[in-house]
Protein backbone atom coordinates (compact mmCIF):
# COMPACT_ATOMS: atom_id res chain seq x y z
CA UNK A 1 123.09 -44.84 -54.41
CA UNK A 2 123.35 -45.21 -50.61
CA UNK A 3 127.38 -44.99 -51.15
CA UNK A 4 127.20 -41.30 -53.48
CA UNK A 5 125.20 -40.14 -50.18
CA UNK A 6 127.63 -41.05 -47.85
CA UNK A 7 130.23 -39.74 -49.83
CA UNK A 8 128.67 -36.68 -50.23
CA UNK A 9 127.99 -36.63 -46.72
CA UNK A 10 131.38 -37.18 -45.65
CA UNK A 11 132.42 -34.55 -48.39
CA UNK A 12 130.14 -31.81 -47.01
CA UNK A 13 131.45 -32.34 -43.44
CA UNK A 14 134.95 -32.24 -44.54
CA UNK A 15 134.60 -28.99 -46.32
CA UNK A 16 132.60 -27.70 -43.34
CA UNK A 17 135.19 -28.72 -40.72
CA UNK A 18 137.48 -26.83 -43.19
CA UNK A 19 136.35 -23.66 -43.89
CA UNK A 20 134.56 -23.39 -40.49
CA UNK A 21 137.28 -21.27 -39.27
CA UNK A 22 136.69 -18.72 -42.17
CA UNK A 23 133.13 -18.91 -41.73
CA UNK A 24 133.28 -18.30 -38.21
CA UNK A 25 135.42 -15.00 -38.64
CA UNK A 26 133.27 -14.01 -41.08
CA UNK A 27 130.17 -13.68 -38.75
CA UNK A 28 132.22 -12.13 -35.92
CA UNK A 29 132.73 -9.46 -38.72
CA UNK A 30 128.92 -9.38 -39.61
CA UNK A 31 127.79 -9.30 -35.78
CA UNK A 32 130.14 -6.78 -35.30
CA UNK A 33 128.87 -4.31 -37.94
CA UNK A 34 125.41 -4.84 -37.66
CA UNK A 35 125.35 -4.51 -33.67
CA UNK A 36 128.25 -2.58 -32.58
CA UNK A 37 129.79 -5.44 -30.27
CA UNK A 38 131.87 -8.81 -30.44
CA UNK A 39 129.15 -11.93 -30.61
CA UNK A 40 130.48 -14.90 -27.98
CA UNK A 41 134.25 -13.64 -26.39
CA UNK A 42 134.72 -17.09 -24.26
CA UNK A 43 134.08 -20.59 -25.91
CA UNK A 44 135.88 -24.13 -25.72
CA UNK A 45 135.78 -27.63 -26.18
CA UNK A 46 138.32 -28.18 -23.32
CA UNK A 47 138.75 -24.98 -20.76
CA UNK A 48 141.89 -25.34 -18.83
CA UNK A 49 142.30 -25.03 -15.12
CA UNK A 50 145.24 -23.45 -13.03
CA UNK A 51 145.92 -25.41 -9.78
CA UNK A 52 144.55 -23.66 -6.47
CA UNK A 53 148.40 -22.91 -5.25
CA UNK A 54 148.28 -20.35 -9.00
CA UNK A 55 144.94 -19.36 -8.82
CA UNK A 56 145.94 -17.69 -4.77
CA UNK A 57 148.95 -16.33 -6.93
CA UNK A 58 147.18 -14.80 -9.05
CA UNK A 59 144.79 -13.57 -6.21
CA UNK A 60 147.20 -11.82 -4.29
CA UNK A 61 149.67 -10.05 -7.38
CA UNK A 62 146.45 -8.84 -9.66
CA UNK A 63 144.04 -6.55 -8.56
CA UNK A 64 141.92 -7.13 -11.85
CA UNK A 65 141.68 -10.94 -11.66
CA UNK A 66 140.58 -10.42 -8.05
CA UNK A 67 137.62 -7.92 -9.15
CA UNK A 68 136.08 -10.69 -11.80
CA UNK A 69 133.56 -12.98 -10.93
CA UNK A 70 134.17 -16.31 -10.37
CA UNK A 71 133.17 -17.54 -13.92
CA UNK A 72 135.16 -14.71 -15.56
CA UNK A 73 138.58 -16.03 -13.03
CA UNK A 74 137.93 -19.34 -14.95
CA UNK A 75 137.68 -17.82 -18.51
CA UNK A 76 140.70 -15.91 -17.48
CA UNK A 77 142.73 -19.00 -15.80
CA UNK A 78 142.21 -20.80 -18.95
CA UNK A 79 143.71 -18.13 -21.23
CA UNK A 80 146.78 -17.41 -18.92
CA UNK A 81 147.60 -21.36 -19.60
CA UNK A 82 147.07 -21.29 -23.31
CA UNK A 83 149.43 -18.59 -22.90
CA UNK A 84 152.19 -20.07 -21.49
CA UNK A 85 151.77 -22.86 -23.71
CA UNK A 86 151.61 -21.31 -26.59
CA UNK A 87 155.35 -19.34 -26.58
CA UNK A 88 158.72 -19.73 -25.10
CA UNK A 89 160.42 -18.25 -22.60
CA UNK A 90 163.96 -18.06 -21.85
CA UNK A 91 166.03 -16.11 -19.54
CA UNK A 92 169.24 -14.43 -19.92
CA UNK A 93 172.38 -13.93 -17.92
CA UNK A 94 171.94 -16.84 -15.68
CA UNK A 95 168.18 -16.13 -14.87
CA UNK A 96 166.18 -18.60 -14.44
CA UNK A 97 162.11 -18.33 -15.46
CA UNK A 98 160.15 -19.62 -12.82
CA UNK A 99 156.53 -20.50 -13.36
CA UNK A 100 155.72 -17.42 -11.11
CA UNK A 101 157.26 -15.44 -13.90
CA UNK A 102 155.47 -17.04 -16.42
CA UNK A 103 152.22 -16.22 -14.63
CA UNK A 104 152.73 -12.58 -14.39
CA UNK A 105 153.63 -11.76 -17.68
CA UNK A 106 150.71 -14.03 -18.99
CA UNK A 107 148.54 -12.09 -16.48
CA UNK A 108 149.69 -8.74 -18.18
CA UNK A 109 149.15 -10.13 -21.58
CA UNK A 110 145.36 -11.47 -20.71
CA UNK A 111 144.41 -8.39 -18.76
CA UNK A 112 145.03 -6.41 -21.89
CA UNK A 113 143.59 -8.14 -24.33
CA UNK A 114 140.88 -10.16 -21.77
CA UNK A 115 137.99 -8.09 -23.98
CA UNK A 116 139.68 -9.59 -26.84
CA UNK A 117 137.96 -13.11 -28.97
CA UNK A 118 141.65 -14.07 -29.83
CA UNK A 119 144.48 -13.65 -28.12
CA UNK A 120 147.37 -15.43 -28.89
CA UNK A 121 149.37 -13.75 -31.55
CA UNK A 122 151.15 -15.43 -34.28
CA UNK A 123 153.36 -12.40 -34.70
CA UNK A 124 154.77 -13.43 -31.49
CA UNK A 125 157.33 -16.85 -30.66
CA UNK A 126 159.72 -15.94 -28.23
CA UNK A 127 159.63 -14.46 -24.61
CA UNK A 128 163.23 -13.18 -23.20
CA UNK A 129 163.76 -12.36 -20.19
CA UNK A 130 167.12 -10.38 -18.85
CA UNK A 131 167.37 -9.53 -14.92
CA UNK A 132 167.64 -5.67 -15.48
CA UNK A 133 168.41 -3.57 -18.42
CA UNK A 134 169.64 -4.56 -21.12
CA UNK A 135 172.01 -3.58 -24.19
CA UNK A 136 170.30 -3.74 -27.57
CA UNK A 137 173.00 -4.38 -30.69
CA UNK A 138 169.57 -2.40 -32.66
CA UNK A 139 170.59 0.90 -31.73
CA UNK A 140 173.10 0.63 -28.78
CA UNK A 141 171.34 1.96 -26.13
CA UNK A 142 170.06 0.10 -22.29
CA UNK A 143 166.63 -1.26 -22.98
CA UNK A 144 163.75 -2.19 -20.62
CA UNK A 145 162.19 -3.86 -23.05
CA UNK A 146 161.43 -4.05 -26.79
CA UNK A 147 159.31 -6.12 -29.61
CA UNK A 148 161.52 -7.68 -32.63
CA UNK A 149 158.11 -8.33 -35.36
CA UNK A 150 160.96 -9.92 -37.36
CA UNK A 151 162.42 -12.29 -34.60
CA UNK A 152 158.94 -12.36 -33.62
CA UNK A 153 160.39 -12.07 -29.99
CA UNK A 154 159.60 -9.88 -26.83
CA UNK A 155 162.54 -8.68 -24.18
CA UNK A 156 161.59 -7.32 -20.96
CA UNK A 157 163.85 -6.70 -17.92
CA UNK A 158 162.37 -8.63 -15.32
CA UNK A 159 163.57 -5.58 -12.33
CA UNK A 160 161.21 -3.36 -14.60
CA UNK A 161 158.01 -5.43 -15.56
CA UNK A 162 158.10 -5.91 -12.07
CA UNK A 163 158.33 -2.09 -10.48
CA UNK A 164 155.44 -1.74 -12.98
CA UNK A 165 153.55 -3.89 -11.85
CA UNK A 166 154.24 -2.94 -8.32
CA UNK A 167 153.62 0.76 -8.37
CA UNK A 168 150.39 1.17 -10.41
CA UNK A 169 149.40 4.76 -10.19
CA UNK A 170 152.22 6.20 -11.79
CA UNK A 171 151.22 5.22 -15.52
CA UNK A 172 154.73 2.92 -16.32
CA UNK A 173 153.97 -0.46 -16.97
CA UNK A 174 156.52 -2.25 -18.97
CA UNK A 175 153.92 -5.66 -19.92
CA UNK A 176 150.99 -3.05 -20.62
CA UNK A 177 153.07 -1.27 -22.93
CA UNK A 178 155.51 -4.02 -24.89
CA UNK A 179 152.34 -6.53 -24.94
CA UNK A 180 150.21 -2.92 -26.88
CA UNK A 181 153.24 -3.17 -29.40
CA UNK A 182 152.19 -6.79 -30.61
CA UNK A 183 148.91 -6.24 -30.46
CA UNK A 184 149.31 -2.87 -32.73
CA UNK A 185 151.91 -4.94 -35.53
CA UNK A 186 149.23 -7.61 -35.05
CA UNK A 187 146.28 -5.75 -35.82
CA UNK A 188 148.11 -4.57 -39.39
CA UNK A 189 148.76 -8.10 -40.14
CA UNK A 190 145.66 -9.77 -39.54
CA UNK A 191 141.67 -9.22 -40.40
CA UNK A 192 140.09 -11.00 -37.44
CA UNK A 193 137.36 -9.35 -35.39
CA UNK A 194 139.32 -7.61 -32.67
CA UNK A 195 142.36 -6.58 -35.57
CA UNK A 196 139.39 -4.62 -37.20
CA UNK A 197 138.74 -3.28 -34.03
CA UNK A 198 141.48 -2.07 -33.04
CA UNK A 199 142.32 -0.28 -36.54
CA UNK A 200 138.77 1.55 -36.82
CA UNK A 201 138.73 3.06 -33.20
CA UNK A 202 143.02 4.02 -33.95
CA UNK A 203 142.28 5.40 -36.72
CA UNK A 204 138.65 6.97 -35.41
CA UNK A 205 141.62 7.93 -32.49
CA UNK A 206 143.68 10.01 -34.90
CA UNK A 207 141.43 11.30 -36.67
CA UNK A 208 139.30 13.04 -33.49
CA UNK A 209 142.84 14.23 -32.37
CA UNK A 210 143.61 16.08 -35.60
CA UNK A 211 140.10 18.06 -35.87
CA UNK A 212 139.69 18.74 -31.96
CA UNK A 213 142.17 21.44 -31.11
CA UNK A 214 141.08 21.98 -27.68
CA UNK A 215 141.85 18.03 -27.02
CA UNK A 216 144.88 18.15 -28.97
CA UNK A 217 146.31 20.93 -27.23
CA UNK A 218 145.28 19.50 -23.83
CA UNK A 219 147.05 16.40 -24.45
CA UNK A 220 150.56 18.23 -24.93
CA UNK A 221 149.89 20.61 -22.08
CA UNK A 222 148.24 18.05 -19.39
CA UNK A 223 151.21 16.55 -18.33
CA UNK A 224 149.30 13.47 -18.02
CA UNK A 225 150.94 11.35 -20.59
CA UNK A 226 154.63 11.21 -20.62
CA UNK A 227 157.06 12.51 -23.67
CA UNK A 228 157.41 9.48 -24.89
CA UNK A 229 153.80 9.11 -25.96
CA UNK A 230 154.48 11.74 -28.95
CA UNK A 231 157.46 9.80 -30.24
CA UNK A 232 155.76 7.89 -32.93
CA UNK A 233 152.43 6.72 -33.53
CA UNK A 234 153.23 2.86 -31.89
CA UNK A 235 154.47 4.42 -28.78
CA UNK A 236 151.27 6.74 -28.64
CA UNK A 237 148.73 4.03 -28.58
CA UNK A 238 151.33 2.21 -26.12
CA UNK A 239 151.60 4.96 -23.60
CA UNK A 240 147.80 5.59 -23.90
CA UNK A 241 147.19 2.16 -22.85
CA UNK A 242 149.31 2.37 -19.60
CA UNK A 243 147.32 5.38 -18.39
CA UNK A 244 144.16 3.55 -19.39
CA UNK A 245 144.45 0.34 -17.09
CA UNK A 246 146.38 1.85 -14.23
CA UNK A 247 144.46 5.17 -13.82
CA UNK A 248 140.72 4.35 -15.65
CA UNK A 249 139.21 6.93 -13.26
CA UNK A 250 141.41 9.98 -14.04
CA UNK A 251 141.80 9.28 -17.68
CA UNK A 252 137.19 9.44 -17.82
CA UNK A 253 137.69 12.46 -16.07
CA UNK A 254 140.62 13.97 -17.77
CA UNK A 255 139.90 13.23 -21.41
CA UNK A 256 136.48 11.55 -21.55
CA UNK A 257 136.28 11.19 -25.64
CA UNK A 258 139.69 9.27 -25.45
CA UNK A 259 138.32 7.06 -22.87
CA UNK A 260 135.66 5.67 -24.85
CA UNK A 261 137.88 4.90 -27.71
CA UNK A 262 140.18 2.92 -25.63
CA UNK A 263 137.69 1.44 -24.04
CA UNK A 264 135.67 0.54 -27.35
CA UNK A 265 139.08 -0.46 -29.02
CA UNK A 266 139.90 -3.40 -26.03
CA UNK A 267 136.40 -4.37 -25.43
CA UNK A 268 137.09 -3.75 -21.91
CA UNK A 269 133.67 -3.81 -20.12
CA UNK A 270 134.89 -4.92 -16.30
CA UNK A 271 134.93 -3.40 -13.19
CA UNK A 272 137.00 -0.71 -12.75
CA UNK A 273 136.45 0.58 -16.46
């Protein structure tokens, strides 16, 4: 008798650690719907830590990690390692990817999604780095950068990710806008919490944009968003997002309903926003 129990013991935990995952998601989904917000954003067994010499680096080259408090920096120091971790980078034409490289693109990529439960994407593998523009065999053109969903691979040209990261009023910023790409072929792909997120307030997006002329009209006219932005509906959401995180304060004022979305979409309750 003693022996069924334990067996069914043992069976009951292994089914638990099993489907824990899927239970889990499910009542992220469930919180979600019933109270209009994410339940816990930052939990691990084992939180990584970034040496002092990377945590000054990342001091001095981002404005938004130096704005968080001190318990968010370690929530965020522990994501930009998983990050590097958890793809590969490789440089091209005889560039070499330092670890300071490695830290800034992971910075872009956390910033961006640092509202976000989960935040490594399994639609992305590969990180390629050229030293400037580049020529793509997809449609023969110079490139600054680009998402392949079918390589699952991101190419940036470092001169590039780097002047946007430099000048940040001028609403061009090559990580912002690639790292928006995966997260939008992401978001199609999967059902986790922030995937349903994203799709309700994009579509919630669109849809306010259709029946409001007057912000529809302002958009074209503005001249705050760049041509691009109307290409297609990827590089819309993209180009959105640059203005968002490098100019918060004139995007409230310019198109406040917008704003909100965005700001609802990434979760992104932090100073500044």
């Amino acid at each position: 008798m003693e022996q069924n129990i334990n067996i069914g013991h043992l069976t009951f935990v292994i089914l638990l650690i099993a489907f824990a995952p899927i239970l889990l998601k499910k009542i992220h989904l469930l919180y979600y719907y019933f109270f209009d917000r994410i339940f816990f954003l930052n939990f691990s067994f084992i939180r990584r830590k970034l040496p002092l010499k990377e945590k000054s680096f990342l001091m001095k080259n981002s404005s938004f990690y130096k704005d968080l408090s001190a318990k968010n920096q370690l929530y965020f120091d522990h994501r930009v390692s998983v990050f590097i971790s958890s793809y590969n980078f490789y440089g091209r034409e005889n560039l070499l990817v330092t670890r300071g490289m490695q830290l800034l693109i992971a910075t872009s990529a956390v910033k961006l999604t640092f509202g976000f439960k989960y935040y490594i994407f399994s639609v992305l593998k590969n990180i390629i780095i050229y030293p400037n523009s580049y020529y793509s065999k997809n449609n023969q053109k110079l490139h600054k950068g680009e998402f392949n969903p079918h390589l699952k691979t991101l190419v940036i040209s470092w001169q590039d990710f780097l002047e946007g990261n430099k000048i940040t009023s001028d609403n061009i910023n090559l990580g912002i806008h690639e790292f928006t790409h995966i997260i939008h072929v992401n978001a199609h792909k999967k059902t986790d919490i922030n995937s349903v997120i994203f799709k309700k307030e994009f579509r919630g997006l669109k849809k306010m944009i259709q029946k409001n002329h007057r912000i529809k009209n302002k958009l074209i006219t503005s001249n705050y968003f760049r041509e691009y932005a109307f290409e297609n509906n990827y590089e819309f959401i993209a180009v959105m997002l640059e203005n968002f995180i490098e100019t918060p304060k004139d995007f409230k004022n310019k198109f406040p309903e917008i704003y909100t979305r965005l700001k609802k979409m990434l979760n992104f309750n932090f100073s500044g926003y």
